[in-house]
PDB file of N, CA and C in Angstrom:
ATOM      1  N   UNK A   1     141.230 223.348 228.777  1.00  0.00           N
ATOM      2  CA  UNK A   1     140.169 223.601 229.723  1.00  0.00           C
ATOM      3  C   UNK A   1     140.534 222.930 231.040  1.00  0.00           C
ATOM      4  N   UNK A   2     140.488 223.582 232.100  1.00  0.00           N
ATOM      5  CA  UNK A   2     140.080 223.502 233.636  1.00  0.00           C
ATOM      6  C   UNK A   2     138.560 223.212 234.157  1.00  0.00           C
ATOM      7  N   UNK A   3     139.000 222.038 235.117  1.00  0.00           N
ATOM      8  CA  UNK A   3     137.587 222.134 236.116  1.00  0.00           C
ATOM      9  C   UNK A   3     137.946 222.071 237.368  1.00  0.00           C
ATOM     10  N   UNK A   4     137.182 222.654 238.398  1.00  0.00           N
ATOM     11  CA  UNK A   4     137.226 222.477 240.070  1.00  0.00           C
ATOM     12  C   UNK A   4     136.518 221.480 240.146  1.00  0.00           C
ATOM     13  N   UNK A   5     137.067 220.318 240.903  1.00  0.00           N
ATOM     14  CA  UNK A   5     136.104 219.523 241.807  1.00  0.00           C
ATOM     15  C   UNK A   5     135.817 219.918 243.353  1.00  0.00           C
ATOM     16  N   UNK A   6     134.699 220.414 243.611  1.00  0.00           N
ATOM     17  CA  UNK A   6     134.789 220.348 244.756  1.00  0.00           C
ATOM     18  C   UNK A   6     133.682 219.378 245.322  1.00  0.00           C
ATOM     19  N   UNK A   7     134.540 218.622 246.202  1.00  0.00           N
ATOM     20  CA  UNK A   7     133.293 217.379 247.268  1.00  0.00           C
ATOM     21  C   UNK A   7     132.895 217.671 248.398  1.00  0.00           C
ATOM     22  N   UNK A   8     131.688 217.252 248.517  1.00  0.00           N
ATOM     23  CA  UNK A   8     130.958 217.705 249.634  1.00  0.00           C
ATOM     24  C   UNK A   8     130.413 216.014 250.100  1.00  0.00           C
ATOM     25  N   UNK A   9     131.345 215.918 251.555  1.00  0.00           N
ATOM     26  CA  UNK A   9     130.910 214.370 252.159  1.00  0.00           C
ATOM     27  C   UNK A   9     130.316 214.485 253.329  1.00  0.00           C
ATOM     28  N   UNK A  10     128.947 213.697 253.467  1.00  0.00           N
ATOM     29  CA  UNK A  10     128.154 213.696 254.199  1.00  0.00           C
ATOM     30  C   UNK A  10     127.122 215.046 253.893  1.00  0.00           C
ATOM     31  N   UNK A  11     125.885 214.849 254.370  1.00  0.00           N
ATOM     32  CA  UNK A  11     125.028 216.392 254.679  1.00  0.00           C
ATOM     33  C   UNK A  11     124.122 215.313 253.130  1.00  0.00           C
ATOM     34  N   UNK A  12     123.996 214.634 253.259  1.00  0.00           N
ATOM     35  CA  UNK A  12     123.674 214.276 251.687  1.00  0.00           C
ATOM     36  C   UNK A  12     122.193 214.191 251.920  1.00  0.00           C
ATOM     37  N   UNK A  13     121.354 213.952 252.837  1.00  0.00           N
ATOM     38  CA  UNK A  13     119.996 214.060 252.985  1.00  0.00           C
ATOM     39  C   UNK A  13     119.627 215.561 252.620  1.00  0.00           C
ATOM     40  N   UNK A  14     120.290 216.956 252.251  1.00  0.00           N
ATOM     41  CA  UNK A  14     119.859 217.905 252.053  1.00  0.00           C
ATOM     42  C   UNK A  14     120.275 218.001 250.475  1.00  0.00           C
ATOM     43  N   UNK A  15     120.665 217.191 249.738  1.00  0.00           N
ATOM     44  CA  UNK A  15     120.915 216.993 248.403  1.00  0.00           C
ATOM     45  C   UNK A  15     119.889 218.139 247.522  1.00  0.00           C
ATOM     46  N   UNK A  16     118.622 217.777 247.669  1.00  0.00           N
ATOM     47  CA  UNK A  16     117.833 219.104 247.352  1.00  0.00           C
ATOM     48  C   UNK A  16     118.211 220.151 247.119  1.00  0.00           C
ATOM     49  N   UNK A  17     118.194 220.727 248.577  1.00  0.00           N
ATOM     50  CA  UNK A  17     118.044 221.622 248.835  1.00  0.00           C
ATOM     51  C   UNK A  17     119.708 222.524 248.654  1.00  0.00           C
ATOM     52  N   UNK A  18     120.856 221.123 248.579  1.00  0.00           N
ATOM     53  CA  UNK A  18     122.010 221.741 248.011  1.00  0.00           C
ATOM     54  C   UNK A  18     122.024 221.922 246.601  1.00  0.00           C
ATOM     55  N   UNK A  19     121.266 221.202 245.708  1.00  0.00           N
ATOM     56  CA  UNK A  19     121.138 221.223 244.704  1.00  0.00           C
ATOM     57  C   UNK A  19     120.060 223.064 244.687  1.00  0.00           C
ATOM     58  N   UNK A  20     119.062 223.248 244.817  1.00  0.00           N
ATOM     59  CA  UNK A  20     118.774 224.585 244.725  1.00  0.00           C
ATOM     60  C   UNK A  20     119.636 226.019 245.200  1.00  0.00           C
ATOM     61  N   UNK A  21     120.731 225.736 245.596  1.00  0.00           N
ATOM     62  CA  UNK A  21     121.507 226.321 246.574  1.00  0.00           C
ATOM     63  C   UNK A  21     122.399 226.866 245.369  1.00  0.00           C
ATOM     64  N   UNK A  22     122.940 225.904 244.622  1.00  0.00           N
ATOM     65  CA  UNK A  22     123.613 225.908 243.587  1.00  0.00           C
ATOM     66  C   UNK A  22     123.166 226.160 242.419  1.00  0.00           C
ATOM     67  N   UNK A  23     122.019 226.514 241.895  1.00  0.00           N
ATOM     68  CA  UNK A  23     121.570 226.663 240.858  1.00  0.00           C
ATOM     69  C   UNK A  23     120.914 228.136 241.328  1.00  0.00           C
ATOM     70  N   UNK A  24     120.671 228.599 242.356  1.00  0.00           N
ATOM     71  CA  UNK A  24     119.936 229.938 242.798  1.00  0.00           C
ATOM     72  C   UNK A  24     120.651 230.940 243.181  1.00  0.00           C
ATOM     73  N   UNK A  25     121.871 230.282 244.286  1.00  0.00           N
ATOM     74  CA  UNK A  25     122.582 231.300 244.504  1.00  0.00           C
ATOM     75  C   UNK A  25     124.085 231.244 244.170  1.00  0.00           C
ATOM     76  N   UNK A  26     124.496 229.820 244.041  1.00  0.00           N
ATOM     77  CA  UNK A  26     126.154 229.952 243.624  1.00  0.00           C
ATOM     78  C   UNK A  26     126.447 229.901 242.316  1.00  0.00           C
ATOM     79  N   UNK A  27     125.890 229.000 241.576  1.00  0.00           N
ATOM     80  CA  UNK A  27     125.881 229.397 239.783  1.00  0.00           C
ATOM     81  C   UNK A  27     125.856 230.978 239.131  1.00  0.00           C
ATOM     82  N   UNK A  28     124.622 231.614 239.764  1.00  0.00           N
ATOM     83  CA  UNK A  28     124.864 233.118 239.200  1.00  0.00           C
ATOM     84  C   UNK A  28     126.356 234.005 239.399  1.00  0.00           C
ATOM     85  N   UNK A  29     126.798 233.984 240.396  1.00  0.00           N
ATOM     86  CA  UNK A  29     127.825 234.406 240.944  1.00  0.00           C
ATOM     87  C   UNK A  29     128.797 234.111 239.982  1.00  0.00           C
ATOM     88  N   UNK A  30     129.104 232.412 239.924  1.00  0.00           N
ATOM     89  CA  UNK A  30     129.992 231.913 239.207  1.00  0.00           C
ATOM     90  C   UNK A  30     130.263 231.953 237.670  1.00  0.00           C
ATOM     91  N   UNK A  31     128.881 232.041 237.306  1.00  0.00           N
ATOM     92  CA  UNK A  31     128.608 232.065 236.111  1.00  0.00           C
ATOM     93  C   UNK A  31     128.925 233.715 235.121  1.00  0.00           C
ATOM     94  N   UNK A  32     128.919 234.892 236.099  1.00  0.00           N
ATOM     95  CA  UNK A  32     129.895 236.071 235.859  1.00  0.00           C
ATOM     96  C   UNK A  32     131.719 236.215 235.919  1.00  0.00           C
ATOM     97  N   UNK A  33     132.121 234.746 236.220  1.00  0.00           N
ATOM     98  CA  UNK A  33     133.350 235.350 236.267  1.00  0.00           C
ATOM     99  C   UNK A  33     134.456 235.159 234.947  1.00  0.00           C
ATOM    100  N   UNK A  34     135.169 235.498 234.075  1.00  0.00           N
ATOM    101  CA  UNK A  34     136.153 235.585 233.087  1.00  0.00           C
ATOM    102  C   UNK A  34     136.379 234.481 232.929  1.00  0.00           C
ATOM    103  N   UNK A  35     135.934 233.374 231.809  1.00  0.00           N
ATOM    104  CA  UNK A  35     136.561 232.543 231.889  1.00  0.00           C
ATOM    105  C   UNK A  35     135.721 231.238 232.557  1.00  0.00           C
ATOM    106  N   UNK A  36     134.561 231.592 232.802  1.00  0.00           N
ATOM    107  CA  UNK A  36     133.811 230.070 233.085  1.00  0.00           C
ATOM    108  C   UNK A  36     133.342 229.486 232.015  1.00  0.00           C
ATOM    109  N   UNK A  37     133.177 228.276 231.925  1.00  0.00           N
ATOM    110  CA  UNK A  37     132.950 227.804 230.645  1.00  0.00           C
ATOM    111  C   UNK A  37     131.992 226.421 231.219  1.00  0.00           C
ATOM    112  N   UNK A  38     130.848 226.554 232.250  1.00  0.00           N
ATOM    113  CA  UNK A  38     130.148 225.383 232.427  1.00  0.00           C
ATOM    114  C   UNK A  38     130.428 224.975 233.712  1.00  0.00           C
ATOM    115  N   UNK A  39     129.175 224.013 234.363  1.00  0.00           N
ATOM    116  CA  UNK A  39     129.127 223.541 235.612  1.00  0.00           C
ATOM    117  C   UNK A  39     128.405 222.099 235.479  1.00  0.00           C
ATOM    118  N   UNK A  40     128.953 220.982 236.505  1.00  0.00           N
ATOM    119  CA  UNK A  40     127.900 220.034 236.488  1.00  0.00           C
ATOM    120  C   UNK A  40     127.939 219.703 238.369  1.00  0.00           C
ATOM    121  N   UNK A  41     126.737 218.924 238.884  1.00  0.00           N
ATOM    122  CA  UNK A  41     126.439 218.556 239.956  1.00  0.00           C
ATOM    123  C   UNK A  41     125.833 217.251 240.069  1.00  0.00           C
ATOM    124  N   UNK A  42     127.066 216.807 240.548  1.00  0.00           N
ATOM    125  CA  UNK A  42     126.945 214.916 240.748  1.00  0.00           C
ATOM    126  C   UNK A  42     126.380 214.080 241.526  1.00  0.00           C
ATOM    127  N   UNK A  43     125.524 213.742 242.113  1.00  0.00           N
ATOM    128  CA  UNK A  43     125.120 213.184 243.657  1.00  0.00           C
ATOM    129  C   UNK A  43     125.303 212.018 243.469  1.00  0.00           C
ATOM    130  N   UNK A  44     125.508 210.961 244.633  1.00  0.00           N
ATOM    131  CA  UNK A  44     125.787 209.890 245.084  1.00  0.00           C
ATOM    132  C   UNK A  44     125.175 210.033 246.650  1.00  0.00           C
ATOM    133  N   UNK A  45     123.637 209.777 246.501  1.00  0.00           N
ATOM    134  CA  UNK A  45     122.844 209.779 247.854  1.00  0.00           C
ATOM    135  C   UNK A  45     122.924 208.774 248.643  1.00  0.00           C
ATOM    136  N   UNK A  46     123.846 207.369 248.081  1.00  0.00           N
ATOM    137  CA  UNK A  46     123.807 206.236 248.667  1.00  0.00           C
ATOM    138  C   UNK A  46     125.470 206.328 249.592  1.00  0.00           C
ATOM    139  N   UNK A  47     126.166 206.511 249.434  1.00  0.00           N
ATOM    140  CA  UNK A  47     127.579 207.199 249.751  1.00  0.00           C
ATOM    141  C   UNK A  47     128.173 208.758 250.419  1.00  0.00           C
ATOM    142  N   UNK A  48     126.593 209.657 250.408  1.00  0.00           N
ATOM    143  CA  UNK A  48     126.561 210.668 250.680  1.00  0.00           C
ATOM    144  C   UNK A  48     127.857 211.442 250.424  1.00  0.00           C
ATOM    145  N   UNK A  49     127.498 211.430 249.149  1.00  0.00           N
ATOM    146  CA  UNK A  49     128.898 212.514 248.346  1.00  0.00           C
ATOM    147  C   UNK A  49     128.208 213.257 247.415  1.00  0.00           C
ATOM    148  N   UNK A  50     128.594 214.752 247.394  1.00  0.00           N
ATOM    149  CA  UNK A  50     128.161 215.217 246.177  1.00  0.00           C
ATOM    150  C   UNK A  50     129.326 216.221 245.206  1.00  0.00           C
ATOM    151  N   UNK A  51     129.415 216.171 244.194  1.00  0.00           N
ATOM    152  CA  UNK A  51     130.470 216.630 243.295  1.00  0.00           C
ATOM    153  C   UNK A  51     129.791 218.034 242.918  1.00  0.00           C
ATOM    154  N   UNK A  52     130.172 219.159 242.962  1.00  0.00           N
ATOM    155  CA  UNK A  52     130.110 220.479 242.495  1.00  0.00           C
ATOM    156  C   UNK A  52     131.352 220.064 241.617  1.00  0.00           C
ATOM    157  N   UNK A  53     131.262 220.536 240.040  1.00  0.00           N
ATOM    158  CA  UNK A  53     132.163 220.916 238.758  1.00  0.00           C
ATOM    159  C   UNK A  53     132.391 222.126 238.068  1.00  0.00           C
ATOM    160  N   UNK A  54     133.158 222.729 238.423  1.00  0.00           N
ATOM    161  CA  UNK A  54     133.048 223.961 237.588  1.00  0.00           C
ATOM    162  C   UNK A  54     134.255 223.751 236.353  1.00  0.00           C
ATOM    163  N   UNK A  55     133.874 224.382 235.133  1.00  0.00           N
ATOM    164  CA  UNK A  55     134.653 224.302 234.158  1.00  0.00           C
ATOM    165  C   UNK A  55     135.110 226.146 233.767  1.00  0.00           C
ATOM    166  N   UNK A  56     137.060 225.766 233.422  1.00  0.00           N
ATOM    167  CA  UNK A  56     137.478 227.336 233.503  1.00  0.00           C
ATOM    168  C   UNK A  56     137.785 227.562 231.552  1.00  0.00           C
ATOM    169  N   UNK A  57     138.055 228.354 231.424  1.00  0.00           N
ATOM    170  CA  UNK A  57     138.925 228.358 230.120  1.00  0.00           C
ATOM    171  C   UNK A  57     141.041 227.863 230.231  1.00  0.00           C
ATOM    172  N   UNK A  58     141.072 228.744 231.331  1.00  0.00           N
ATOM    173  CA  UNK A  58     142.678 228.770 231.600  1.00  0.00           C
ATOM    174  C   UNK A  58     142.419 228.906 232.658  1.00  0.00           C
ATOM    175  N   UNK A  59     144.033 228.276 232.915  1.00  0.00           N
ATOM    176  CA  UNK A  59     144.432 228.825 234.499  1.00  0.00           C
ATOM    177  C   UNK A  59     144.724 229.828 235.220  1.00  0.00           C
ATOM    178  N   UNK A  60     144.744 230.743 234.385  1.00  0.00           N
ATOM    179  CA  UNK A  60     144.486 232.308 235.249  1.00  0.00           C
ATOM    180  C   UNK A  60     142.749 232.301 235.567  1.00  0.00           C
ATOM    181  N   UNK A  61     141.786 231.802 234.905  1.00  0.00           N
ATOM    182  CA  UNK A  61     140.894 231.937 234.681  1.00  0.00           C
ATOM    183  C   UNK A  61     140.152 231.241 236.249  1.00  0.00           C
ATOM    184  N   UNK A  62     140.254 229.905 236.324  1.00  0.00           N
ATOM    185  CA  UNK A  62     140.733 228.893 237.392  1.00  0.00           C
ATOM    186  C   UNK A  62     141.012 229.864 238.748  1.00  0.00           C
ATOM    187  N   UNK A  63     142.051 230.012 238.962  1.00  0.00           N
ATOM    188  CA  UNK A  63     142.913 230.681 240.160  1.00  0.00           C
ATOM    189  C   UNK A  63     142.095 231.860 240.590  1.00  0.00           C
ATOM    190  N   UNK A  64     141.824 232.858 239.502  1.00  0.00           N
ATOM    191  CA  UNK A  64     141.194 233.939 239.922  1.00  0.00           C
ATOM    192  C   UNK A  64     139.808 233.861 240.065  1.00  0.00           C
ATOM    193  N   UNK A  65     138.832 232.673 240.276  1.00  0.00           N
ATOM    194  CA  UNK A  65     138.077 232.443 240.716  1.00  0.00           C
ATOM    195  C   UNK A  65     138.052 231.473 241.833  1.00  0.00           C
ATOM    196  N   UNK A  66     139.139 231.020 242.385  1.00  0.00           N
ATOM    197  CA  UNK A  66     139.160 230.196 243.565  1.00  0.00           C
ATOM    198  C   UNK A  66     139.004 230.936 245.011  1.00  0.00           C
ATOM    199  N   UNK A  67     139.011 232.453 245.110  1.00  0.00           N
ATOM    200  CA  UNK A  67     138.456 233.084 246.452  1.00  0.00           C
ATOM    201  C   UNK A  67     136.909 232.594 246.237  1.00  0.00           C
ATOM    202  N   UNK A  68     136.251 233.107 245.590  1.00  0.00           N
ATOM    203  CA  UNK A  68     134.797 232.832 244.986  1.00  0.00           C
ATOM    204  C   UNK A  68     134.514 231.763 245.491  1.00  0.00           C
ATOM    205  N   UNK A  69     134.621 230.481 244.649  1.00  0.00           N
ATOM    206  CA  UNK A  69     134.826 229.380 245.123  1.00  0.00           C
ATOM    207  C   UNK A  69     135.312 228.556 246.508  1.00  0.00           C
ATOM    208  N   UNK A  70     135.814 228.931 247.183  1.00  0.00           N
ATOM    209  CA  UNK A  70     136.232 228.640 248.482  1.00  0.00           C
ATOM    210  C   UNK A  70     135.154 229.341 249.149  1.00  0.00           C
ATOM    211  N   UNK A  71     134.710 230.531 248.759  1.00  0.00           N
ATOM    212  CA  UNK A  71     133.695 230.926 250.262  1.00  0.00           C
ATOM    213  C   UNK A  71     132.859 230.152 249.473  1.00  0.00           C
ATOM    214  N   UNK A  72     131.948 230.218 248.321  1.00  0.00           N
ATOM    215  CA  UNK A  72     130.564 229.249 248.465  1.00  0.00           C
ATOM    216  C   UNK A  72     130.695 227.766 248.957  1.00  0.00           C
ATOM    217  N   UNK A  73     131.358 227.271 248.770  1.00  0.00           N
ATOM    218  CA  UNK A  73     131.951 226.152 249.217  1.00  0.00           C
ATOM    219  C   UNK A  73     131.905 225.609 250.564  1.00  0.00           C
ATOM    220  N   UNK A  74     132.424 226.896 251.189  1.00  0.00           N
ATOM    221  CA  UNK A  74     132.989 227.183 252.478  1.00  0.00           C
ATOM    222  C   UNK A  74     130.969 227.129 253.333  1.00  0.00           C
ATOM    223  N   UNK A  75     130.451 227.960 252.389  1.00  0.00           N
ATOM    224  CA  UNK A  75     128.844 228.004 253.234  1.00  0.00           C
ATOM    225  C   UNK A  75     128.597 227.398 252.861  1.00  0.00           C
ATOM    226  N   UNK A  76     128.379 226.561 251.225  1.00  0.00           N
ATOM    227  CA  UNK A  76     127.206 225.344 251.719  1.00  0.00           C
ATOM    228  C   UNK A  76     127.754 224.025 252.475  1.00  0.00           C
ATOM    229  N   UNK A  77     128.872 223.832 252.993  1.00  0.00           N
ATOM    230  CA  UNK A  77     129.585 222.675 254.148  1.00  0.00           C
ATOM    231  C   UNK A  77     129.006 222.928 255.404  1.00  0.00           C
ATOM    232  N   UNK A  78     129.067 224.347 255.904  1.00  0.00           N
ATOM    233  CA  UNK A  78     128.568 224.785 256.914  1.00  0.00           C
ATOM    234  C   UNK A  78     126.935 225.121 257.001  1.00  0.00           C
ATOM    235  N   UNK A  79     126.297 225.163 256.101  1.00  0.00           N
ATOM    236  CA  UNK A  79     124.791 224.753 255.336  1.00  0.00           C
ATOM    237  C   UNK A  79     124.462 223.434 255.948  1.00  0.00           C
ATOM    238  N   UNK A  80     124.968 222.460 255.095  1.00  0.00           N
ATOM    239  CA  UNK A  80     124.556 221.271 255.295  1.00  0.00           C
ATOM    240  C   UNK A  80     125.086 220.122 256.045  1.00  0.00           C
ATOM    241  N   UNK A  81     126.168 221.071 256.935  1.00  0.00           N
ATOM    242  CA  UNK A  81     126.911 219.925 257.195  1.00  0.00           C
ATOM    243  C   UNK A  81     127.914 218.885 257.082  1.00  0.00           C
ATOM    244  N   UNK A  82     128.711 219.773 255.847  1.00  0.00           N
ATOM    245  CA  UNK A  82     129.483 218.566 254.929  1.00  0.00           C
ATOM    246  C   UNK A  82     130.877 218.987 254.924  1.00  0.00           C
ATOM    247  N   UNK A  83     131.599 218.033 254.455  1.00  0.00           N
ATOM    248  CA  UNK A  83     132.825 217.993 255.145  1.00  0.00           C
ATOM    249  C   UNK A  83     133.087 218.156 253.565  1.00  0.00           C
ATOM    250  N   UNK A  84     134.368 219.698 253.266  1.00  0.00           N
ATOM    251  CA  UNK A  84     134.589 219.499 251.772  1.00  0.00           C
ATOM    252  C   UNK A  84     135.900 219.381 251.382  1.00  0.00           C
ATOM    253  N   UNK A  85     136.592 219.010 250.493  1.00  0.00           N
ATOM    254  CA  UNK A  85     137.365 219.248 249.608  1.00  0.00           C
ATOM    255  C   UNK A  85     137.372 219.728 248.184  1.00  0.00           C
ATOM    256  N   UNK A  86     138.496 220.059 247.713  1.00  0.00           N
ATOM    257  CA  UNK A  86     138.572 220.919 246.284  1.00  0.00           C
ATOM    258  C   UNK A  86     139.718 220.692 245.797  1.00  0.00           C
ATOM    259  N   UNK A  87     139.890 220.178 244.442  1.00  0.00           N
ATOM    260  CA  UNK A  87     140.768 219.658 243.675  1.00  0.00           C
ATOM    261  C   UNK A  87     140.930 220.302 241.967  1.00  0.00           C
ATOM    262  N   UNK A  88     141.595 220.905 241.337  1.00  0.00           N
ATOM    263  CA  UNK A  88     141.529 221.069 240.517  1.00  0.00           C
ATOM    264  C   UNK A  88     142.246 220.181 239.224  1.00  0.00           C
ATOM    265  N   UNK A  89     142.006 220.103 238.070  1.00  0.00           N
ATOM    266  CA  UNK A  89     142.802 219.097 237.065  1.00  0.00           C
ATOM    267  C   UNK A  89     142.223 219.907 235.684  1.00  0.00           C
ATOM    268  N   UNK A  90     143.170 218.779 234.803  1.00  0.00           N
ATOM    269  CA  UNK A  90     142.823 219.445 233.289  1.00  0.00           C
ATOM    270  C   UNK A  90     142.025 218.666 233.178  1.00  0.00           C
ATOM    271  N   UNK A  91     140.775 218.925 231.829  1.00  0.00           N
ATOM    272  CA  UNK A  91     139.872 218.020 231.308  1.00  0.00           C
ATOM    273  C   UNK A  91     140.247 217.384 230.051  1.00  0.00           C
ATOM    274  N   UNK A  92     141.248 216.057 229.667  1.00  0.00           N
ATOM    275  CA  UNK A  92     141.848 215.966 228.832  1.00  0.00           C
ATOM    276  C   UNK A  92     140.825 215.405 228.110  1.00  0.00           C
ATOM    277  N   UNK A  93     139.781 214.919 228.286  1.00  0.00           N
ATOM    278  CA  UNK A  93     138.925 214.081 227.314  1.00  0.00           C
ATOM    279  C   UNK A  93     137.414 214.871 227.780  1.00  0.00           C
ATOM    280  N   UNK A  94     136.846 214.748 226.382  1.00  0.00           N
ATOM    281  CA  UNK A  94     135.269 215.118 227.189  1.00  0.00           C
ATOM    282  C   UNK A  94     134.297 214.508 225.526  1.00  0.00           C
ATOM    283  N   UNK A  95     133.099 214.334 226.173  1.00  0.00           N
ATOM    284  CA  UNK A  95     131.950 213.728 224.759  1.00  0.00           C
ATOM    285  C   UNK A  95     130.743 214.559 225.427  1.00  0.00           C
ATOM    286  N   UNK A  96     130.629 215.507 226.486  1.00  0.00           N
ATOM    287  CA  UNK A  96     129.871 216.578 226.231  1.00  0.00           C
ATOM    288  C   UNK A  96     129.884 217.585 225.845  1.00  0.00           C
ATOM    289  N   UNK A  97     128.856 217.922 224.325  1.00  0.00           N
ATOM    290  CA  UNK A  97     129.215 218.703 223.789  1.00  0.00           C
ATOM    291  C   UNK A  97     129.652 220.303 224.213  1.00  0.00           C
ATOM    292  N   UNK A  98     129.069 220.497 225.309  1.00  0.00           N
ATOM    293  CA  UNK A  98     129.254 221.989 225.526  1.00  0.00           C
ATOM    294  C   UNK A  98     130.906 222.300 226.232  1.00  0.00           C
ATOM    295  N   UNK A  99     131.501 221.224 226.459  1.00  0.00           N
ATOM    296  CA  UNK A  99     132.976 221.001 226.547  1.00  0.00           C
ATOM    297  C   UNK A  99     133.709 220.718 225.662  1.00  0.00           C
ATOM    298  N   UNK A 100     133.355 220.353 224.473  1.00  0.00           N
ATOM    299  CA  UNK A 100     134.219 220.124 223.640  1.00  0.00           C
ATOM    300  C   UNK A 100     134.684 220.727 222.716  1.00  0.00           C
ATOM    301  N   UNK A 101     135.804 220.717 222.717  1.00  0.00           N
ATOM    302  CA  UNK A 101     136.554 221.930 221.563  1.00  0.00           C
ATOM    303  C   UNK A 101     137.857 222.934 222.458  1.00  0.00           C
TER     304      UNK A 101
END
């Protein structure tokens, strides 16, 4: 299994409202493509950082959802203000269940 990190620094007073953003309009989207297997959303309101997680099956799976990913990304920075990056890695360990296995 694959996950995207993508960070979103600064804009963190709209945490909310990025948080509804992501559960209304970028989750559905994401949540149709081959190969997703789960999402989590991290905040750190004191540091104004917030973690978008997406989890893939494979790395074709991964890749061919990174246009996707780059534009929502791409609008909620320009949404709220936030300066992003995006990192991908393997998930070698996990103790939530809906990841594990």
């Amino acid at each position: 299994m694959l996950a995207r990190v993508t960070t979103f620094m600064g804009g963190a007073e709209h945490i909310d409202e990025g948080l509804a953003m992501f559960r209304d309009t970028a989750l559905p989207e994401i949540e149709h493509q081959p190969g997703f297997d789960g999402a989590l959303f991290l905040t750190d309101p004191e540091d104004r950082i917030v973690y978008a997680i997406t989890f893939w099956e494979t790395e074709a799976d991964l890749r061919a959802s990174a246009g996707l990913s780059k534009r929502l990304a791409d609008t909620a920075g320009r949404q709220f203000g936030s300066k992003t990056e995006t990192d991908s890695c393997e998930v070698a360990l996990s103790t939530i269940p809906a990841l594990v296995g």
